[in-house]
C-alpha atoms as a PDB file:
ATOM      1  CA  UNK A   1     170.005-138.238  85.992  1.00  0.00           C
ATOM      2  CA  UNK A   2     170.556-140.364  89.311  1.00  0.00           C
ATOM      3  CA  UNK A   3     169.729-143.837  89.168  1.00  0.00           C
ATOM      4  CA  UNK A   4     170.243-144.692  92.700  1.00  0.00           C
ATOM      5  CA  UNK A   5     167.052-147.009  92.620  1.00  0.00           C
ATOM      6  CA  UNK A   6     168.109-149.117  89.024  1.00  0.00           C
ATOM      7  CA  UNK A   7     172.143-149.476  90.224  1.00  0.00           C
ATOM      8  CA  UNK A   8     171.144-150.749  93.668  1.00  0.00           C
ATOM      9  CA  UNK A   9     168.747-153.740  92.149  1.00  0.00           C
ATOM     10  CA  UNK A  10     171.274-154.687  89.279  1.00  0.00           C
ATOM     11  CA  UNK A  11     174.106-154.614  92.361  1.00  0.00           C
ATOM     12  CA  UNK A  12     171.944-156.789  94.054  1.00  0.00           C
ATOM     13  CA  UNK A  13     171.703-159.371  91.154  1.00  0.00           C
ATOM     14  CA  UNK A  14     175.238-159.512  90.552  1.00  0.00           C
ATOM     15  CA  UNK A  15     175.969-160.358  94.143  1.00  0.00           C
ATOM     16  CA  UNK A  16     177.380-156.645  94.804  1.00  0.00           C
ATOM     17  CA  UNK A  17     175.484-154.919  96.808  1.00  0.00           C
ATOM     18  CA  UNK A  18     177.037-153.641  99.903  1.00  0.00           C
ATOM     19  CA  UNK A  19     174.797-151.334 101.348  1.00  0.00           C
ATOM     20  CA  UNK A  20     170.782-151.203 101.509  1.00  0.00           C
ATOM     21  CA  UNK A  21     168.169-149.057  99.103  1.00  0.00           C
ATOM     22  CA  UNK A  22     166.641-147.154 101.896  1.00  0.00           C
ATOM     23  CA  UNK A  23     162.891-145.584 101.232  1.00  0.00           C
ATOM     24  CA  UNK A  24     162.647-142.551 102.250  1.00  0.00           C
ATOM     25  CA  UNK A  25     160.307-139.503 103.213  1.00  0.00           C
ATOM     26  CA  UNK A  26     162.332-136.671 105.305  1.00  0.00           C
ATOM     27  CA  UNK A  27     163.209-138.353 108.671  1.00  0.00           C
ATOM     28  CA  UNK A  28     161.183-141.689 107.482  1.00  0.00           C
ATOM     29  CA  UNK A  29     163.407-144.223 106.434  1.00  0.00           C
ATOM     30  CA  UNK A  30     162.872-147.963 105.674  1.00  0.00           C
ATOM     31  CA  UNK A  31     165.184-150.376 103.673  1.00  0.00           C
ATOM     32  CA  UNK A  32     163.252-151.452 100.114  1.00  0.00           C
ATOM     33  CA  UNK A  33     163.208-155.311 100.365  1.00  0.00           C
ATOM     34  CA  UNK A  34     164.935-156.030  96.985  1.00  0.00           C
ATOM     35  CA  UNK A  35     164.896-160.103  96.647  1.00  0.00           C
ATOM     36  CA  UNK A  36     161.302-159.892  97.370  1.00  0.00           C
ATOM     37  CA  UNK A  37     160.104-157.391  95.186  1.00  0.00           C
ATOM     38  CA  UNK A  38     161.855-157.637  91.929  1.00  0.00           C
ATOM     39  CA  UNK A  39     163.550-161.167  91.863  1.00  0.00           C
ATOM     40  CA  UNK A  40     160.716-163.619  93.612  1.00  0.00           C
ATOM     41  CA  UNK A  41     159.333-165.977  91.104  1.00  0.00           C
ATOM     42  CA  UNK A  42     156.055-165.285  89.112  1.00  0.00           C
ATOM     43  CA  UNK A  43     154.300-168.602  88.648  1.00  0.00           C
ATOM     44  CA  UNK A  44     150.753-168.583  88.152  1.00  0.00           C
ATOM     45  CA  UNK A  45     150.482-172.161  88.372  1.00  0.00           C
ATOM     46  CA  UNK A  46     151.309-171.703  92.093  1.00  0.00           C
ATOM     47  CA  UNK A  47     149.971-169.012  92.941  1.00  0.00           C
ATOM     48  CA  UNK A  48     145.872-167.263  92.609  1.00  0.00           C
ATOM     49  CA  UNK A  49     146.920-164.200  92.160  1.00  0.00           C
ATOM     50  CA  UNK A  50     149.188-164.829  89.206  1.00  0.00           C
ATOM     51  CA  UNK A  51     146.686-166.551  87.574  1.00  0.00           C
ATOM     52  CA  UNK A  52     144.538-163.700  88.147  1.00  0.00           C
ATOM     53  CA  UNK A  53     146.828-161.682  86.254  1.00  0.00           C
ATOM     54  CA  UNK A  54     148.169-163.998  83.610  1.00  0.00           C
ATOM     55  CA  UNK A  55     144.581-165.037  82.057  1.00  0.00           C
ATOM     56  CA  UNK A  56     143.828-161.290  81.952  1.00  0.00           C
ATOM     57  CA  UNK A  57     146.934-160.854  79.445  1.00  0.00           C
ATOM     58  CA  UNK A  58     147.718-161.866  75.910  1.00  0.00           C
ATOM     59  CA  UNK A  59     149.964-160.715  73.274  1.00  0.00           C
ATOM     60  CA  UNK A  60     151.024-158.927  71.903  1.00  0.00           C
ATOM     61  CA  UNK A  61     151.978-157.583  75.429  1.00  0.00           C
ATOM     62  CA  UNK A  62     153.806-154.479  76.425  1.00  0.00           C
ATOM     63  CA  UNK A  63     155.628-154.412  80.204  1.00  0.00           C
ATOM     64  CA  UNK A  64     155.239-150.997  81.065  1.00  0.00           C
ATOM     65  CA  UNK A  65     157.769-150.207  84.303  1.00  0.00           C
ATOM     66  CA  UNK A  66     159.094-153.576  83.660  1.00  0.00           C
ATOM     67  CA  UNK A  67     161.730-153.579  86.463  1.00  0.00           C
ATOM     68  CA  UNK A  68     163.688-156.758  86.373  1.00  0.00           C
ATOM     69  CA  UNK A  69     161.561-158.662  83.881  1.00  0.00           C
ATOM     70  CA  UNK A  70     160.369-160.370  86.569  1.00  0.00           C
ATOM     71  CA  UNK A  71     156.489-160.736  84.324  1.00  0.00           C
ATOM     72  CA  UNK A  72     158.147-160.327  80.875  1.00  0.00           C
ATOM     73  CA  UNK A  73     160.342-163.423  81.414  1.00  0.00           C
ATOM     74  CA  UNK A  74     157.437-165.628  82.159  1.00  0.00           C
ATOM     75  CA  UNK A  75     155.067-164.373  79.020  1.00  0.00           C
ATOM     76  CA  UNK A  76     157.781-163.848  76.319  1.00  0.00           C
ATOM     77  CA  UNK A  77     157.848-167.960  76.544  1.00  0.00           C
ATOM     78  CA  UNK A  78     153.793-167.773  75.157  1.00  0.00           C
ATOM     79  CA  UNK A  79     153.844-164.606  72.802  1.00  0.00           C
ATOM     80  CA  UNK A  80     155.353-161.646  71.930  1.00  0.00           C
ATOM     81  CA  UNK A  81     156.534-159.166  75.047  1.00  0.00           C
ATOM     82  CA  UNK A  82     158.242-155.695  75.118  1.00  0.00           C
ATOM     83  CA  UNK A  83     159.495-154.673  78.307  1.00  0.00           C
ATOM     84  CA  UNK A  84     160.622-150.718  78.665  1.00  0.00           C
ATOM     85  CA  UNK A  85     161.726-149.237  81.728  1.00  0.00           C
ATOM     86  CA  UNK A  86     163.280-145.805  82.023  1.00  0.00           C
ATOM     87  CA  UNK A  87     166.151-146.872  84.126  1.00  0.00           C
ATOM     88  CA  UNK A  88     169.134-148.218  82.266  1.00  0.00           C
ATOM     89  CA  UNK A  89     170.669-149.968  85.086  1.00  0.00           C
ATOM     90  CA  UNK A  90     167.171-152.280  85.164  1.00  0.00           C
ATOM     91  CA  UNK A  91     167.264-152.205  80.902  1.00  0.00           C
ATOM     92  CA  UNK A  92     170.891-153.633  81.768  1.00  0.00           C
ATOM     93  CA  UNK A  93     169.303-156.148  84.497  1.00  0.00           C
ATOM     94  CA  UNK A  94     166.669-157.323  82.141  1.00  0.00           C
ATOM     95  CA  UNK A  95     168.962-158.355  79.572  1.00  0.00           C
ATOM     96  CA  UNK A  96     171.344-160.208  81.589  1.00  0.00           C
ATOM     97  CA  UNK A  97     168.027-161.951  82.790  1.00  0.00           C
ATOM     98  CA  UNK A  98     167.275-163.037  79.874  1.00  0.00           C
ATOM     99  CA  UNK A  99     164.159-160.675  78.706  1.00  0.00           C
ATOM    100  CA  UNK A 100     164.248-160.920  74.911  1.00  0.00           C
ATOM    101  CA  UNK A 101     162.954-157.459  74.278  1.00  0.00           C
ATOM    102  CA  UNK A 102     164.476-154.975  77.120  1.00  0.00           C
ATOM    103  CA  UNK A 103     164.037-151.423  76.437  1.00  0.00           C
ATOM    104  CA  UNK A 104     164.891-148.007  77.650  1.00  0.00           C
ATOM    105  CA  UNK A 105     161.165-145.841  77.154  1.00  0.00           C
ATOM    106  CA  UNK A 106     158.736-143.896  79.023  1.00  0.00           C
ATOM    107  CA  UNK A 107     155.010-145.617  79.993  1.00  0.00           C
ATOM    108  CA  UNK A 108     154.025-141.567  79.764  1.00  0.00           C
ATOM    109  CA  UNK A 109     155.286-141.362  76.241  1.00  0.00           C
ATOM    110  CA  UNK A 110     153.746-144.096  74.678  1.00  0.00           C
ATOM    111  CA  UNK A 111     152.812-142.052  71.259  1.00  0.00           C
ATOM    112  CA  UNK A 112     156.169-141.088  70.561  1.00  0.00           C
ATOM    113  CA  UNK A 113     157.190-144.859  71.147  1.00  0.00           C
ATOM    114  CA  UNK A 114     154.505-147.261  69.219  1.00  0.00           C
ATOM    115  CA  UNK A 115     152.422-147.693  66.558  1.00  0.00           C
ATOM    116  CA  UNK A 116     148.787-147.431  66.928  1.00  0.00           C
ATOM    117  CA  UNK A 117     147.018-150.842  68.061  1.00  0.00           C
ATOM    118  CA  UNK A 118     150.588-152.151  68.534  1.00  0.00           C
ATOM    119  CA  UNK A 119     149.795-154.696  71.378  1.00  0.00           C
ATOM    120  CA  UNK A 120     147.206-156.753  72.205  1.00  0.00           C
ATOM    121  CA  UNK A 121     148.034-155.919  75.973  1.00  0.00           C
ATOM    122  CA  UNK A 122     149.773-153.985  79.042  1.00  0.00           C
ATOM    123  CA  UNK A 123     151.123-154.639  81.863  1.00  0.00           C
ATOM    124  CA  UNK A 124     151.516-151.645  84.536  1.00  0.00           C
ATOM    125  CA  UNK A 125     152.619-153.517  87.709  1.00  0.00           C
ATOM    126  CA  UNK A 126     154.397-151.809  90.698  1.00  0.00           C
ATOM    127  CA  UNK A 127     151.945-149.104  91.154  1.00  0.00           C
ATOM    128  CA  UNK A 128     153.548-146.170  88.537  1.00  0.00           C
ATOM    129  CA  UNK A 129     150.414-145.173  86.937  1.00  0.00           C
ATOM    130  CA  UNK A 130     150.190-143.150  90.413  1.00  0.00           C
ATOM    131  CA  UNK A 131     153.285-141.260  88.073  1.00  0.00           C
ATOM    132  CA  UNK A 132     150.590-139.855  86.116  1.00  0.00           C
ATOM    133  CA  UNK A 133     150.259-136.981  89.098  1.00  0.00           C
ATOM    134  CA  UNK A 134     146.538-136.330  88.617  1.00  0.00           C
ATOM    135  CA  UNK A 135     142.869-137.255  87.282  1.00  0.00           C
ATOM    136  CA  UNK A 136     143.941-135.699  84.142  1.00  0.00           C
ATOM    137  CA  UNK A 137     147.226-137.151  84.325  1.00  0.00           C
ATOM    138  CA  UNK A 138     145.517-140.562  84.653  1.00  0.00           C
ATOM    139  CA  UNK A 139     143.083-140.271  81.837  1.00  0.00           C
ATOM    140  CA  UNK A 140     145.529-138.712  79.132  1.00  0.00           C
ATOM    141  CA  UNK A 141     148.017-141.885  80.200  1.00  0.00           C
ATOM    142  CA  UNK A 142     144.568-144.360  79.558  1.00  0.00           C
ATOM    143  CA  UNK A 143     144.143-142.535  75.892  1.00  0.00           C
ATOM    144  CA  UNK A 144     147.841-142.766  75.064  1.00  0.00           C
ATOM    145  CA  UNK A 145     147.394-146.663  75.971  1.00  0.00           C
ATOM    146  CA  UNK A 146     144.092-147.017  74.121  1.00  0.00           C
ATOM    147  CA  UNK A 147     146.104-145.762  71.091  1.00  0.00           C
ATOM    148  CA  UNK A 148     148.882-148.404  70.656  1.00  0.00           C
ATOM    149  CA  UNK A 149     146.922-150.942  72.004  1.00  0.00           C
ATOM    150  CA  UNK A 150     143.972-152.895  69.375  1.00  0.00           C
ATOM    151  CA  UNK A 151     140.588-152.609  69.917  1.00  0.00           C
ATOM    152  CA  UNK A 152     139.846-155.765  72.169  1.00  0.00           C
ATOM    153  CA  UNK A 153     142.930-155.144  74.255  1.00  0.00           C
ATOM    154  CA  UNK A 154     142.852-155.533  77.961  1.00  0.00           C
ATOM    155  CA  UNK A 155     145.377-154.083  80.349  1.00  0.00           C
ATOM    156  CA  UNK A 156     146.396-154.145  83.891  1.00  0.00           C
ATOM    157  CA  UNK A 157     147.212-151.778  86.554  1.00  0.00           C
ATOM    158  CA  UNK A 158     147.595-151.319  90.052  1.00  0.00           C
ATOM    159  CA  UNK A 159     147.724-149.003  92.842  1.00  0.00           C
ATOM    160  CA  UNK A 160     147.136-148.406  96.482  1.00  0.00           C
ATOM    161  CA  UNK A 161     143.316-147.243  97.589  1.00  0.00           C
ATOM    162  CA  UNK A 162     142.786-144.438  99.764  1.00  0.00           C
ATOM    163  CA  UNK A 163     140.003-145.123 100.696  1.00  0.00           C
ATOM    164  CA  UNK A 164     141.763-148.524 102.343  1.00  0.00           C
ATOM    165  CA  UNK A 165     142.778-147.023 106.704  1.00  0.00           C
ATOM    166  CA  UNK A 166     145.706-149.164 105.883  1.00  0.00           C
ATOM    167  CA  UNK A 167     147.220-147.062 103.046  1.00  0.00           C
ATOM    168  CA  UNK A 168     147.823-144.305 105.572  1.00  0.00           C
ATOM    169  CA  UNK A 169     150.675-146.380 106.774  1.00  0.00           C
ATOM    170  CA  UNK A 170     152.527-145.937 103.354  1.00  0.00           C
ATOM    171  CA  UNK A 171     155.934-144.643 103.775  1.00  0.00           C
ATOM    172  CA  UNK A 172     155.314-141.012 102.213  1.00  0.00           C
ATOM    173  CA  UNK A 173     151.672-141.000 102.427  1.00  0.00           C
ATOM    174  CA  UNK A 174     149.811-137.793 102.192  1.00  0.00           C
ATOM    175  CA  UNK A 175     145.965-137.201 102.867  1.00  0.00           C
ATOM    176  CA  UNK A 176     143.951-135.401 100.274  1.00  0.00           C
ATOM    177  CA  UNK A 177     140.488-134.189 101.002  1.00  0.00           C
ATOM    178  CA  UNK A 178     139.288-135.212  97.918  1.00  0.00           C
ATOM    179  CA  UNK A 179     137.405-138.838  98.157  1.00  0.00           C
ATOM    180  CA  UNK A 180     139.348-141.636  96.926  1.00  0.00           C
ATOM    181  CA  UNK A 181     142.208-139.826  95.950  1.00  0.00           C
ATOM    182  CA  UNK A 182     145.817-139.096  97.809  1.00  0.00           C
ATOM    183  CA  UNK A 183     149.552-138.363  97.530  1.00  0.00           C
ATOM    184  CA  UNK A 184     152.620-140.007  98.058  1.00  0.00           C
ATOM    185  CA  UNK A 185     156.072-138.602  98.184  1.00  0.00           C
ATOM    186  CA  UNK A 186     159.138-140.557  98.701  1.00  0.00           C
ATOM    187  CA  UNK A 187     162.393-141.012  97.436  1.00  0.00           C
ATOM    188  CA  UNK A 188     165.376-143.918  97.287  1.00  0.00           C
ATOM    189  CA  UNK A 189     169.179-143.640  97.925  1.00  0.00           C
ATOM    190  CA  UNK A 190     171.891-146.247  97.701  1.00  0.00           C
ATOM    191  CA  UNK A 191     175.577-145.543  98.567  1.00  0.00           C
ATOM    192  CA  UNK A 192     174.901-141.290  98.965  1.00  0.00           C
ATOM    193  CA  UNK A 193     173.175-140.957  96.070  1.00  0.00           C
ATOM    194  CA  UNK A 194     169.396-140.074  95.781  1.00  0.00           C
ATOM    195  CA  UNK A 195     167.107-140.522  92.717  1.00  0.00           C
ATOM    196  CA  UNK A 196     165.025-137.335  92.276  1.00  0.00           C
ATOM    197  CA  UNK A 197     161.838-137.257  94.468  1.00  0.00           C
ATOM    198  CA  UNK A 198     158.984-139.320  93.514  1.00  0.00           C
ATOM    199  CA  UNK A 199     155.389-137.555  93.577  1.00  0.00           C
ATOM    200  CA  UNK A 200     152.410-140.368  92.879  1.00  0.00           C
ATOM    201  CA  UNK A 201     148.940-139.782  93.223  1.00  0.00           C
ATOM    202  CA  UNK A 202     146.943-142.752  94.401  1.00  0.00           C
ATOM    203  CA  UNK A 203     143.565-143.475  92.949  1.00  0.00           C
ATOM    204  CA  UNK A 204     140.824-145.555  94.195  1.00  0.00           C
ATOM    205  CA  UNK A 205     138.670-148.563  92.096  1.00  0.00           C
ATOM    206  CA  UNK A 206     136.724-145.515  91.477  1.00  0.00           C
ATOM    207  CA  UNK A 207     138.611-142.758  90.733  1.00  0.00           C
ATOM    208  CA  UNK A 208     140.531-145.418  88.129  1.00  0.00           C
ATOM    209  CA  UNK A 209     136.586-146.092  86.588  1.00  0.00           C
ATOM    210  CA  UNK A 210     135.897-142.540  86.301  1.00  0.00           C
ATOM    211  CA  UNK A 211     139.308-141.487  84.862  1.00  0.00           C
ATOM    212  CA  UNK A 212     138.768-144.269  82.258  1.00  0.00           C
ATOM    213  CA  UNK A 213     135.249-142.693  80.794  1.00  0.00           C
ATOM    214  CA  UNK A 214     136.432-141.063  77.668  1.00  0.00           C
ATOM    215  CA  UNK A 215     139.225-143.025  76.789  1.00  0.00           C
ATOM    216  CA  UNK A 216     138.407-146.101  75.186  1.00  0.00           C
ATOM    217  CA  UNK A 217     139.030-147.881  78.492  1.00  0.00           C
ATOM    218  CA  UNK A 218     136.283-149.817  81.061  1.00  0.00           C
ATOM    219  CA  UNK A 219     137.156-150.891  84.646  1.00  0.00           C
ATOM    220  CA  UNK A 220     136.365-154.528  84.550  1.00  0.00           C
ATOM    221  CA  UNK A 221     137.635-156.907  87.889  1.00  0.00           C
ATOM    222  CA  UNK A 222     139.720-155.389  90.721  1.00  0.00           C
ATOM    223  CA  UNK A 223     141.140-157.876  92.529  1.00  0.00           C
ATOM    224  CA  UNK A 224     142.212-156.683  96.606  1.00  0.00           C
ATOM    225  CA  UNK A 225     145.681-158.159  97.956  1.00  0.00           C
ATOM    226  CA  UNK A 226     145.704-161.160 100.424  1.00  0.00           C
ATOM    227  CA  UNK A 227     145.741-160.823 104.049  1.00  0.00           C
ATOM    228  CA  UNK A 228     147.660-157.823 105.295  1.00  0.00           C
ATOM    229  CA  UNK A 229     148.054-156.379 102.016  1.00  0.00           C
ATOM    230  CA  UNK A 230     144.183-155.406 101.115  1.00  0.00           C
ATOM    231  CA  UNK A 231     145.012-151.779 100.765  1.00  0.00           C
ATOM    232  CA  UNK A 232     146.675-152.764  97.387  1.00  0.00           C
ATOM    233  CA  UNK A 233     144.537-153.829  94.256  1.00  0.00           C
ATOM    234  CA  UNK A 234     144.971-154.517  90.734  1.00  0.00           C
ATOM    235  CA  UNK A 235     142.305-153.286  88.275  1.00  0.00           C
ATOM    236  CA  UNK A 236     141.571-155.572  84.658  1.00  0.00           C
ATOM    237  CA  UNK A 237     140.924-153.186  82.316  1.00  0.00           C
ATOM    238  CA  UNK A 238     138.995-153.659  78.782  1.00  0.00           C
ATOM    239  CA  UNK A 239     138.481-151.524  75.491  1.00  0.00           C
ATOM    240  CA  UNK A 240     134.964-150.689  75.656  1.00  0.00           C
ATOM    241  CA  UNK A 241     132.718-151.559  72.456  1.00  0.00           C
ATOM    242  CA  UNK A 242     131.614-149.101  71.037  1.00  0.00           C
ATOM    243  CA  UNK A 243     135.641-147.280  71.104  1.00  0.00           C
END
């Protein structure tokens, strides 16, 4: 399978990268700003949202979409942290970056991959739960989590919310009559070659809540993006009590 996306980031980290990861959807194209995204520091001492995230998080901790480690390097120096990705050329990335536990896996596969009540935590940053396609989607990924996570875990995830004007503006970004729900469709290419198109469905706070009934899961905080970047969230996620 292509790995257009994975090859272009690792290029970029060993200084060679000669051409740009463009974002695309049909005639829509934008170039996917690399050094930002994947290789910016994560330091909650500087920063509130990192904080926010951090002291939501303990380990054991699983990375789910890990990317370049950029969260797994920072909490594998206070517990335990397993970072998978399904890219090889970002499993490759990790490891010469120093992530401890870099691994090839699936966040939709999590059964076939863990224990039960494995971590104590999980990470889902970068907006790939929307992966999960659908409401059903969604809550079968939540029970699949509930079961190699323990029974006080926490978890956090994050998406774009529809019900946000500015989310329209999302390269790809499809309307869906259904309230707090849409679609996204986009795909990346670097040097000719494409990675197979991406279909995520974007859920609001609420949709996320009511997915989550059922589960084992309860929508605790959601905290909004700064200025300019509202339309984004991250939801703090709990098992409930009585799961």
């Amino acid at each position: 399978m292509s790995d257009a996306f994975g090859r272009a980031i690792r290029d970029h980290f060993r200084g060679e990268r000669d051409e740009p990861l463009l974002h695309r959807d049909g005639g829509e194209t934008v170039e996917h700003p690399i050094e930002a995204f994947y290789f910016a520091d994560f330091d909650p001492s500087a920063d509130p949202a990192h904080e926010w995230l951090a002291s939501r998080l303990r380990g054991p901790l699983v990375d789910l979409g890990a990317g370049t480690g950029r969260h797994a390097l920072y909490f594998q120096e206070r517990f335990e942290t397993v970072a998978i990705e399904p890219s090889p050329a970002l499993v490759e990335t990790m490891r010469d970056r120093g992530v401890d536990d870099a691994r090839e896996g699936d966040m939709f596969a999590l059964r076939e991959q863990f224990e039960r009540d494995r971590f104590g935590s999980a990470l889902a940053n970068g907006t790939q739960v929307g992966l999960a396609g659908s409401m059903r989607g969604l809550s079968e990924f939540l029970g699949d989590l509930a079961h190699v996570t323990a029974p006080d875990a926490t978890a956090v995830v994050d998406s774009y919310d529809p019900t946000h004007p500015a989310t329209a503006e999302l390269v790809g970004y499809r309307d869906d009559p259904t309230p707090g729900l849409a679609h996204r469709v986009m795909f990346f290419e670097y040097e000719g070659e494409t990675n197979p198109v991406l279909q995520l469905r974007l859920f609001s706070p609420a949709r996320l809540r009511e997915a989550a009934i059922g589960t084992g899961w309860e929508l605790g905080e959601v905290a909004r993006g700064g200025e300019g970047n509202e339309y984004h969230y991250r939801a703090a996620l709990r098992k409930r009590g009585d799961a």
